[in-house]
Protein backbone atom coordinates (compact mmCIF):
# COMPACT_ATOMS: atom_id res chain seq x y z
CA UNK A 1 -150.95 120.67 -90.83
CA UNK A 2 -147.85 119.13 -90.71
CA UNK A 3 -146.50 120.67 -94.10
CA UNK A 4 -147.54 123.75 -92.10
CA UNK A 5 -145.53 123.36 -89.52
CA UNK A 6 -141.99 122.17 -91.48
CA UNK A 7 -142.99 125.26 -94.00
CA UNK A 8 -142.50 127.86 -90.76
CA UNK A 9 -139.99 125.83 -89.38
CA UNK A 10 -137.81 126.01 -92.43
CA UNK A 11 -138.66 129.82 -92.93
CA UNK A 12 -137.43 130.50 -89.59
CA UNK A 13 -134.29 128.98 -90.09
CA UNK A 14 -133.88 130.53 -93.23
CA UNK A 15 -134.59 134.03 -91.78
CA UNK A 16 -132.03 133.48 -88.96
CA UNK A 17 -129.20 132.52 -91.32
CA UNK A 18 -129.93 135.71 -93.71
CA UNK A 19 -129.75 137.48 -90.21
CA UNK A 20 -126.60 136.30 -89.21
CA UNK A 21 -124.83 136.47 -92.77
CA UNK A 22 -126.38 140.38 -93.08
CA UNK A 23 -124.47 141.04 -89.33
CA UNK A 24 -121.40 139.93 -90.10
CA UNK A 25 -121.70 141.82 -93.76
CA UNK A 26 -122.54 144.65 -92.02
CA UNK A 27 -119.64 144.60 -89.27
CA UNK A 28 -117.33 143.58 -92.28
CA UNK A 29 -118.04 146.69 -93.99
CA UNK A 30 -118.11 148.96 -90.70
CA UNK A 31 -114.76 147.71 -89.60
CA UNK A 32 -113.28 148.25 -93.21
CA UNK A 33 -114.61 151.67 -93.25
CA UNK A 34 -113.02 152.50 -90.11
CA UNK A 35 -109.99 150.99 -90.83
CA UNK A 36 -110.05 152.88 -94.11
CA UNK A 37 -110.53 156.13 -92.39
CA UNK A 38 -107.70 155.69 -89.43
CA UNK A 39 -110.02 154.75 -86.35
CA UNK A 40 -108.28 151.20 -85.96
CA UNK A 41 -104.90 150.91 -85.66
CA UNK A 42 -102.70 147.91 -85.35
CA UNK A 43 -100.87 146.97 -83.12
CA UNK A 44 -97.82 145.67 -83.33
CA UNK A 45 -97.41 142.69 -80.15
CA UNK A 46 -93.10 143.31 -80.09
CA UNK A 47 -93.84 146.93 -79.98
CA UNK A 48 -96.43 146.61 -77.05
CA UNK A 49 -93.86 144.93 -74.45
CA UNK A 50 -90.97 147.25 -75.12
CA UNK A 51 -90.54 149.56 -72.08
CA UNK A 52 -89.19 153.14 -72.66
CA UNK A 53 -86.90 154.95 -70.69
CA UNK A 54 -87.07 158.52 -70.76
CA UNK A 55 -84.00 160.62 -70.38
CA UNK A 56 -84.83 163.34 -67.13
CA UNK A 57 -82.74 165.69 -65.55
CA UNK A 58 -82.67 167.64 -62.33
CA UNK A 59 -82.08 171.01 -61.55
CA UNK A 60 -81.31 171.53 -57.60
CA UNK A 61 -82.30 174.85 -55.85
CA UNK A 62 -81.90 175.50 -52.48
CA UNK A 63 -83.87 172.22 -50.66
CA UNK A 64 -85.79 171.27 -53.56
CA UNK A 65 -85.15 169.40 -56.32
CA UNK A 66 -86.86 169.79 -59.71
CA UNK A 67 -87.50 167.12 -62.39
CA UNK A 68 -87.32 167.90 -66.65
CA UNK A 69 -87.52 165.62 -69.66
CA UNK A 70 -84.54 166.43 -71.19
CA UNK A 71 -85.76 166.17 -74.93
CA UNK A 72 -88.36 168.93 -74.69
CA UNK A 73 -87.33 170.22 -71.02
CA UNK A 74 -90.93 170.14 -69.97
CA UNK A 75 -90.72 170.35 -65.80
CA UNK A 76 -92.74 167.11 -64.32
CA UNK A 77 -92.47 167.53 -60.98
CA UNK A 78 -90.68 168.79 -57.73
CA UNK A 79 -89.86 166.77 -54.03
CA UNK A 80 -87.07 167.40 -51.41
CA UNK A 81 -85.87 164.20 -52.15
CA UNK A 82 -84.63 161.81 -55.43
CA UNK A 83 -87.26 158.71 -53.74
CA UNK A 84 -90.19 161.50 -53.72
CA UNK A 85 -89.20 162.33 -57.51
CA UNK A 86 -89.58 158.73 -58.35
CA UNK A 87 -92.48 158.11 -56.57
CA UNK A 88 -94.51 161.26 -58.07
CA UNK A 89 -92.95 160.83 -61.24
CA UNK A 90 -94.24 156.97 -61.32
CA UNK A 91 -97.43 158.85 -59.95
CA UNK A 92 -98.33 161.66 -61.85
CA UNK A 93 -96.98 161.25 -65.74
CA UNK A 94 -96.59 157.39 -65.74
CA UNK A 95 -93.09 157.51 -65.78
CA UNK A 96 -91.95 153.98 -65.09
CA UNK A 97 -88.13 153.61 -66.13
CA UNK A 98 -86.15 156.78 -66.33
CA UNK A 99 -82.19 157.79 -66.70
CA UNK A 100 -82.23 160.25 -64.47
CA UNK A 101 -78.51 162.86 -64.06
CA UNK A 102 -77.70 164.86 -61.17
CA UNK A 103 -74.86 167.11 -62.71
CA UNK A 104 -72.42 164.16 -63.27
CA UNK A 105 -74.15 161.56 -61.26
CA UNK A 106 -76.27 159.35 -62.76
CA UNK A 107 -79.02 157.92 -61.17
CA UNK A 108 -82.00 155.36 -62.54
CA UNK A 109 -85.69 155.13 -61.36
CA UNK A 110 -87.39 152.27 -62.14
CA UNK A 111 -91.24 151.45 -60.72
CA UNK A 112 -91.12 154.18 -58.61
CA UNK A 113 -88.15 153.51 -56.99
CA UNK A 114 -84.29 154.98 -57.17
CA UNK A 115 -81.75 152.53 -58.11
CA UNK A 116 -77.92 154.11 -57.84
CA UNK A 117 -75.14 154.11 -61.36
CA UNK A 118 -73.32 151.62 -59.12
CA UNK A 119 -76.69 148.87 -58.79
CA UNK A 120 -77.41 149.30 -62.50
CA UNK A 121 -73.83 148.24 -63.82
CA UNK A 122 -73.73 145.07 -61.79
């Protein structure tokens, strides 16, 4: 009986260890495939922590003041004032540094908030 016994208990172990060796095959091969066909990506950690700041401009008409990305000129949003640009901005397209020009002024928003040309140099 005991033979029995250290016979099932041996099986079982055996079973378990072909289990676990067949799941991590099996995930091997998944993740390869996906890899293989572009579904994983890595990333690069340096890349990851490097903030960008887009380059906006504003147009001024009347009261209201209207916000562009100046590479494609794509309008983002529009406020009566430059702290409502940078809060909606921050808001709505996830804007969180920015170089931001006023004809020849040059103005920075940064979390949501507007810093002046004259706080940035310091």
């Amino acid at each position: 009986m005991l033979e029995i016994i250290i016979f099932v208990f041996v099986f079982w172990i055996g079973y378990q260890v072909g289990m676990s060796v067949t799941a991590y095959r099996l995930r091997h091969l998944i993740y390869k495939e996906a890899k293989r066909v572009g579904l994983v990506k890595e990333i690069d950690p340096e890349l990851e922590d490097t903030p960008v700041v887009e380059q906006l401009y504003i147009e001024k008409t009347n009261d209201t003041l209207y916000l562009y990305n100046r590479e494609d000129k794509t309008f983002l949003c529009q406020a009566k004032s430059l702290d409502d640009l940078a809060m909606l901005a921050k808001k709505y397209n996830n804007i969180k540094y920015a170089a931001v020009m006023i004809g020849e002024e040059i103005y920075a928003f940064v979390d949501g908030k507007v810093k002046a040309e004259k706080e940035i140099i310091k």
